[in-house]
N, C-alpha and C. Protein backbone atom coordinates (compact mmCIF):
# COMPACT_ATOMS: atom_id res chain seq x y z
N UNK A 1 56.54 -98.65 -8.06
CA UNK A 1 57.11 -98.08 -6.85
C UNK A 1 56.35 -98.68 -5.68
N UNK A 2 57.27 -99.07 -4.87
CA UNK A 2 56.31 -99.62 -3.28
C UNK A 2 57.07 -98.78 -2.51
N UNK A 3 56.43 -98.32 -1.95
CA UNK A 3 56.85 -97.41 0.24
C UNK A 3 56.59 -98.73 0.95
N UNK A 4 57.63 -98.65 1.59
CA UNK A 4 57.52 -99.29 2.80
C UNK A 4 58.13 -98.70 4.01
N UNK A 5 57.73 -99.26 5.12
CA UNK A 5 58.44 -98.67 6.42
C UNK A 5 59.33 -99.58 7.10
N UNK A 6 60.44 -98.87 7.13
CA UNK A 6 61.59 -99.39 7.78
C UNK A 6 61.45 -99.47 9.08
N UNK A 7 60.65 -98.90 9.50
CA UNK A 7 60.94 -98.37 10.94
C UNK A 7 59.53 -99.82 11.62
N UNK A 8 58.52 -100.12 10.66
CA UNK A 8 57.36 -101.28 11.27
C UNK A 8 57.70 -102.25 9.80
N UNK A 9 58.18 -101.86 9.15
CA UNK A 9 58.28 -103.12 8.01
C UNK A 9 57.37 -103.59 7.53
N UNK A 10 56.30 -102.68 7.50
CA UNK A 10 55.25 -102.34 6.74
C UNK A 10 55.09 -102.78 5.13
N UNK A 11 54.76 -103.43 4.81
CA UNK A 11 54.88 -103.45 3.10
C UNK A 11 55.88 -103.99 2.15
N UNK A 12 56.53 -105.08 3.52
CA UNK A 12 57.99 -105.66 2.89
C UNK A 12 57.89 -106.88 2.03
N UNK A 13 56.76 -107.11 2.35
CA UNK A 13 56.35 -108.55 1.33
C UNK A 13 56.10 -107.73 -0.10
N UNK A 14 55.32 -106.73 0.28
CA UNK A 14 55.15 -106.38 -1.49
C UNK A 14 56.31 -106.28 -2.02
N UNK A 15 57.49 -105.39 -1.67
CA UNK A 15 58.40 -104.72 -2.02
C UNK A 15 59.62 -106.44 -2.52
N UNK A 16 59.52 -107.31 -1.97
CA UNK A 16 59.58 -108.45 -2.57
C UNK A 16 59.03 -109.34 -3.87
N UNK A 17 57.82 -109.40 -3.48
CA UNK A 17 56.76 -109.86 -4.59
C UNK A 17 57.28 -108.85 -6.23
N UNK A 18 57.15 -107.50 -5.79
CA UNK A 18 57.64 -106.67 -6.76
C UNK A 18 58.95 -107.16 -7.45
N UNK A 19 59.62 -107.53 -7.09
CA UNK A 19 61.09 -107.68 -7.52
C UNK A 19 61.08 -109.12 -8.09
N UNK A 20 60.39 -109.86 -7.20
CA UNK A 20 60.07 -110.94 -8.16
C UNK A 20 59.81 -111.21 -9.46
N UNK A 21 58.58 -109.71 -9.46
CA UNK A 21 58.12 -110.18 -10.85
C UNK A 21 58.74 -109.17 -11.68
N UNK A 22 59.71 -108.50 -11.59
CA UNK A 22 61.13 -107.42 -11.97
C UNK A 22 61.80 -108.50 -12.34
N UNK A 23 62.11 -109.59 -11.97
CA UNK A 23 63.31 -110.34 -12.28
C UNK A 23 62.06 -111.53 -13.32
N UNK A 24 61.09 -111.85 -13.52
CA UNK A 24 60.60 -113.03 -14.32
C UNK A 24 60.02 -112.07 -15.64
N UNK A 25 59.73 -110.71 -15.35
CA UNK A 25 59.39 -110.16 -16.53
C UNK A 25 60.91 -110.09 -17.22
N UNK A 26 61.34 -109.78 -16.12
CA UNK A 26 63.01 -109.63 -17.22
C UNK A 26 63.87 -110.88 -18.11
N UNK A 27 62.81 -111.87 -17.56
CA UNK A 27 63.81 -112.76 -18.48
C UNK A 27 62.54 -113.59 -19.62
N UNK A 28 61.75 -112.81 -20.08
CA UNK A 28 60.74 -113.25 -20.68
C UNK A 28 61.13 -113.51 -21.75
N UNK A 29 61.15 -114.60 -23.00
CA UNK A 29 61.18 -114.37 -24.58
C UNK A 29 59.95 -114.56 -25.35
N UNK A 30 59.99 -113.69 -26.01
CA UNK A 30 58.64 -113.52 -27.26
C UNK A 30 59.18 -113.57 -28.29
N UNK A 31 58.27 -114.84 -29.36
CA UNK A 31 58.31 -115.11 -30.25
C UNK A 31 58.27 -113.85 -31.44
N UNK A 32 59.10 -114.06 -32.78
CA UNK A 32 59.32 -112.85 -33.78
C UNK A 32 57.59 -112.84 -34.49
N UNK A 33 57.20 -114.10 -34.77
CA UNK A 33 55.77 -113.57 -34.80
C UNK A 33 54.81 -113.01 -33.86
N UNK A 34 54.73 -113.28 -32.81
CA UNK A 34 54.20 -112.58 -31.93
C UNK A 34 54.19 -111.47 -31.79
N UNK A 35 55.34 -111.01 -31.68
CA UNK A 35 56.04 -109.30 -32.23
C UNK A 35 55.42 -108.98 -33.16
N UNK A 36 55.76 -109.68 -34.05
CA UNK A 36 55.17 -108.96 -35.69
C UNK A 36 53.43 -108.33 -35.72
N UNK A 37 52.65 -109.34 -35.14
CA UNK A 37 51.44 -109.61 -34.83
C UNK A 37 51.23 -108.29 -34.05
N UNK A 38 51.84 -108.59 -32.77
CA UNK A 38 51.53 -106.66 -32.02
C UNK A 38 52.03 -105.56 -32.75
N UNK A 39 52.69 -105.27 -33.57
CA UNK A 39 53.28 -104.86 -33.63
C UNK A 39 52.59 -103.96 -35.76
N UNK A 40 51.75 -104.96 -36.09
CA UNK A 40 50.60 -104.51 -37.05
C UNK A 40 49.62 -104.14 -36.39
N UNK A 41 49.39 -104.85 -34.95
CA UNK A 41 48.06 -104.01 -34.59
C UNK A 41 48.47 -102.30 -34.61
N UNK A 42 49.52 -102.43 -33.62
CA UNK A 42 50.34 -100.89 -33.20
C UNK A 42 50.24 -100.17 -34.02
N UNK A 43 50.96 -100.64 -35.83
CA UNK A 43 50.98 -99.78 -36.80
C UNK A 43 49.18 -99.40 -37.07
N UNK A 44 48.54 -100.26 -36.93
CA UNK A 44 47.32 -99.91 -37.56
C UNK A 44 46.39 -98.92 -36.64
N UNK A 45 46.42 -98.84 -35.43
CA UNK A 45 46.13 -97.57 -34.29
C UNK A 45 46.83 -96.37 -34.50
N UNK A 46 48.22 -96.27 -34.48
CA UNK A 46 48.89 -94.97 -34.41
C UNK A 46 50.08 -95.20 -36.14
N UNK A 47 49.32 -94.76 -37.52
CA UNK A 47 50.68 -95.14 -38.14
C UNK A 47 52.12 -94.26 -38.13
N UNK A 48 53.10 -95.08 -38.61
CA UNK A 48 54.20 -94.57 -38.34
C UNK A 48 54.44 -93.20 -39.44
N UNK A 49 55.58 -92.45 -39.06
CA UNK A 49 55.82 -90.97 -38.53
C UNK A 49 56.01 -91.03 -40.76
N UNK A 50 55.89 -89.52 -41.03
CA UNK A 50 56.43 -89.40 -42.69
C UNK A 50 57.23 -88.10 -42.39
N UNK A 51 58.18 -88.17 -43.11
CA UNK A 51 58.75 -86.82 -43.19
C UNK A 51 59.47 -86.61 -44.89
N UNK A 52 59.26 -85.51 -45.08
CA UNK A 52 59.89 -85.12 -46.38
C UNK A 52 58.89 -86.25 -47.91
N UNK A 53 57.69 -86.57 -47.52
CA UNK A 53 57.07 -87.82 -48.42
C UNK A 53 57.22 -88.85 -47.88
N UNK A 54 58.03 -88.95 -47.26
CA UNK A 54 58.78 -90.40 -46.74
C UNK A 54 58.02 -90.98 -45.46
N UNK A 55 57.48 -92.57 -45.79
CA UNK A 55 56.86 -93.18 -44.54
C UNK A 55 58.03 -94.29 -43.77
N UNK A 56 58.19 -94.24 -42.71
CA UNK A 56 58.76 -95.32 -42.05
C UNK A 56 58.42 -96.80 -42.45
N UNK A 57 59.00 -97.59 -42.54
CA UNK A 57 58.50 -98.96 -42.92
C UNK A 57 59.40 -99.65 -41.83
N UNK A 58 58.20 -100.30 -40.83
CA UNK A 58 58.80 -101.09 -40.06
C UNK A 58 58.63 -102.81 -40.98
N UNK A 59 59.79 -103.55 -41.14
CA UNK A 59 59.59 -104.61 -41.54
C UNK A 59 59.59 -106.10 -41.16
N UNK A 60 60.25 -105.76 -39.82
CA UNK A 60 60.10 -106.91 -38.47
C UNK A 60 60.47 -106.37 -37.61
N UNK A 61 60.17 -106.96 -36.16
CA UNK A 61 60.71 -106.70 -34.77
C UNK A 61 61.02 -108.28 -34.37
N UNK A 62 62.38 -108.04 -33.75
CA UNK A 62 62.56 -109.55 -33.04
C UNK A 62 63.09 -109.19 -31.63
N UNK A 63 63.16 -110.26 -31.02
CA UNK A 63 63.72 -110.02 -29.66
C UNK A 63 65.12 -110.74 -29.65
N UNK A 64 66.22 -109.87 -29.23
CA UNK A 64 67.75 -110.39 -29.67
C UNK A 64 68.55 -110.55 -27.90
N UNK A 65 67.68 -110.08 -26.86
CA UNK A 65 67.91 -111.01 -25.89
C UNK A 65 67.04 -110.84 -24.45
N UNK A 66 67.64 -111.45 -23.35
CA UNK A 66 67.03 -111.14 -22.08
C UNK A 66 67.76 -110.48 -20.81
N UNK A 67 67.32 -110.07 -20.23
CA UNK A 67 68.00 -110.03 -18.64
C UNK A 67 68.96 -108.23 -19.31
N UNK A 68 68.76 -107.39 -19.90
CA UNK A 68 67.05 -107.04 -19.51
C UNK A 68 67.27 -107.28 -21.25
N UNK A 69 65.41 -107.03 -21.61
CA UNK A 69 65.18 -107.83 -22.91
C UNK A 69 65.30 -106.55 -23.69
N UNK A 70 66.23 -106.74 -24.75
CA UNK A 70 66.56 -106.16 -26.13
C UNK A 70 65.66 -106.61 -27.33
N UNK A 71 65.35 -105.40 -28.01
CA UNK A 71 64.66 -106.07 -29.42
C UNK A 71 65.15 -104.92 -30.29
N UNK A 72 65.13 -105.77 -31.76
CA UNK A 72 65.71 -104.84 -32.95
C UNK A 72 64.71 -104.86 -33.81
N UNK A 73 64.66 -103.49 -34.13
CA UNK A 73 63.38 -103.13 -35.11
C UNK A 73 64.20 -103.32 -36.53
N UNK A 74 63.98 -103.68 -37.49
CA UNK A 74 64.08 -103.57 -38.99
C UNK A 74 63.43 -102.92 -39.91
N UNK A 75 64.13 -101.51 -40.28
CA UNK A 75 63.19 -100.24 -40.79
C UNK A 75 63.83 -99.99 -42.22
N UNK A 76 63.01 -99.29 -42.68
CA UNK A 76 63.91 -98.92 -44.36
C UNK A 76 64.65 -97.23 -43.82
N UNK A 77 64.42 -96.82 -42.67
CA UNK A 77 65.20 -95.44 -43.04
C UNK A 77 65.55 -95.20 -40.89
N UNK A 78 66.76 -95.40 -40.73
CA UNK A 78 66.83 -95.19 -39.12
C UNK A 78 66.42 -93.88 -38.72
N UNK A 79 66.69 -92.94 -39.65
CA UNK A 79 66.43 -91.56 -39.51
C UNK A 79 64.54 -91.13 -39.87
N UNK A 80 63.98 -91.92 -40.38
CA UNK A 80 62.92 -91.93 -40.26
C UNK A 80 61.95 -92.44 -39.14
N UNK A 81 62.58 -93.12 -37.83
CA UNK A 81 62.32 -93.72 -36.62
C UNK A 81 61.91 -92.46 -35.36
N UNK A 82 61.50 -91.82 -35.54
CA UNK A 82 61.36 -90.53 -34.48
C UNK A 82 60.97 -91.29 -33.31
N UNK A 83 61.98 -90.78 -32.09
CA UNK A 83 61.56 -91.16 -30.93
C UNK A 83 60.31 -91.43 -30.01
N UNK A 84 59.66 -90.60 -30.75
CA UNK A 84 58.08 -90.41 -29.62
C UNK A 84 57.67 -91.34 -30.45
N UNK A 85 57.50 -91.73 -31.90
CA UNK A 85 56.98 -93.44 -32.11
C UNK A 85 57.68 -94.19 -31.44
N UNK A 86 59.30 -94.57 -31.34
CA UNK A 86 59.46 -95.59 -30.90
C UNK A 86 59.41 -95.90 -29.34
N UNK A 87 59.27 -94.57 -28.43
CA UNK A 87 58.76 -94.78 -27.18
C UNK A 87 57.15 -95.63 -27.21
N UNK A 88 56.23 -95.18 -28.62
CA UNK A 88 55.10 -95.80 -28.11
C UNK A 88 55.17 -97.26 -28.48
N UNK A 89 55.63 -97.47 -29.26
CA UNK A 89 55.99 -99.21 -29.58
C UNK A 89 56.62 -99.87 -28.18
N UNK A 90 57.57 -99.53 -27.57
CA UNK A 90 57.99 -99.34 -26.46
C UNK A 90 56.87 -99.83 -25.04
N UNK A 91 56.09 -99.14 -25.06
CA UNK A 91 54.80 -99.00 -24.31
C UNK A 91 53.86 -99.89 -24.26
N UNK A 92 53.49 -100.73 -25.88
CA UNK A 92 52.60 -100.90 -26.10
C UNK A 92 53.17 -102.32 -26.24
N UNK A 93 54.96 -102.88 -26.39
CA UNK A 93 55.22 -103.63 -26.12
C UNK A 93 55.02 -104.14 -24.40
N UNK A 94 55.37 -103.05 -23.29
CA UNK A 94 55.40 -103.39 -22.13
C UNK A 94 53.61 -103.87 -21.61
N UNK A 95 52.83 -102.92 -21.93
CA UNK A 95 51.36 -103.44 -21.89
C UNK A 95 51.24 -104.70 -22.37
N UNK A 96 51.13 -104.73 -23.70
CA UNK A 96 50.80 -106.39 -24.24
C UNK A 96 51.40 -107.41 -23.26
N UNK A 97 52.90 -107.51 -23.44
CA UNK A 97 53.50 -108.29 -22.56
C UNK A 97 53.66 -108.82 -21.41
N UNK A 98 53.41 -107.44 -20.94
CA UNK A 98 53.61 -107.52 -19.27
C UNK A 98 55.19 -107.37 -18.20
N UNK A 99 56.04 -106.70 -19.34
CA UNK A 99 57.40 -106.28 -19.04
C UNK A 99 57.20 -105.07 -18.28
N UNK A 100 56.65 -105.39 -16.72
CA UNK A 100 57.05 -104.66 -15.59
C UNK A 100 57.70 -104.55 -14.98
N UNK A 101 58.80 -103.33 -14.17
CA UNK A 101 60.01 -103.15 -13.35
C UNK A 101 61.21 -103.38 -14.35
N UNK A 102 61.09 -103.72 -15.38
CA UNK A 102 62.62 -103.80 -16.36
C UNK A 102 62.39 -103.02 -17.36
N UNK A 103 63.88 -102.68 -17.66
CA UNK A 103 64.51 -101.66 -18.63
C UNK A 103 64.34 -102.49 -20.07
N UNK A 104 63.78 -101.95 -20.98
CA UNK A 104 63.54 -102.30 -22.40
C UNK A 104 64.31 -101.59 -23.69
């Protein structure tokens, strides 16, 4: 988020610069190993969710496009994917990366 003032135009270069890098994060591509790579660290910090015995098995992540960037996880159970993990994969993709100001 940038404030700026309309009224002295205060802060209009940032509010530029920002969008800039809104539009170059958005068209970023990352390699499926690279993914994979963050993406064992991730599992190995927070592991993924079990329910009923059952563990999630993530088995790749790739990136399937840009503008804004899509990626498809490959799991053994969709219903085993609980949201609040895949928000943090999510997260921990935008940190690593650096996918600031775009929708993921």
């Amino acid at each position: 988020i940038v404030f700026i003032s309309v009224k002295t135009g205060q802060r209009l270069g940032e509010l530029f610069e920002a969008a800039g890098e809104a539009a170059r994060s958005g068209s970023k591509r990352i390699s499926t190993g690279t993914l994979n790579d963050m993406l064992a660290q991730a599992a190995a910090r927070v592991q993924p969710p079990t329910d009923k015995g059952r563990r999630l098995k993530i088995y790749y992540l790739t990136q399937t496009g840009i503008k804004p960037p899509t990626f498809v996880f490959f799991v053994n159970s969709a219903e085993l994917f609980h949201f609040s993990y895949r928000r943090y994969l999510e997260n921990t993709i935008r940190e690593t990366f650096g996918f600031t100001g775009t929708p993921i």
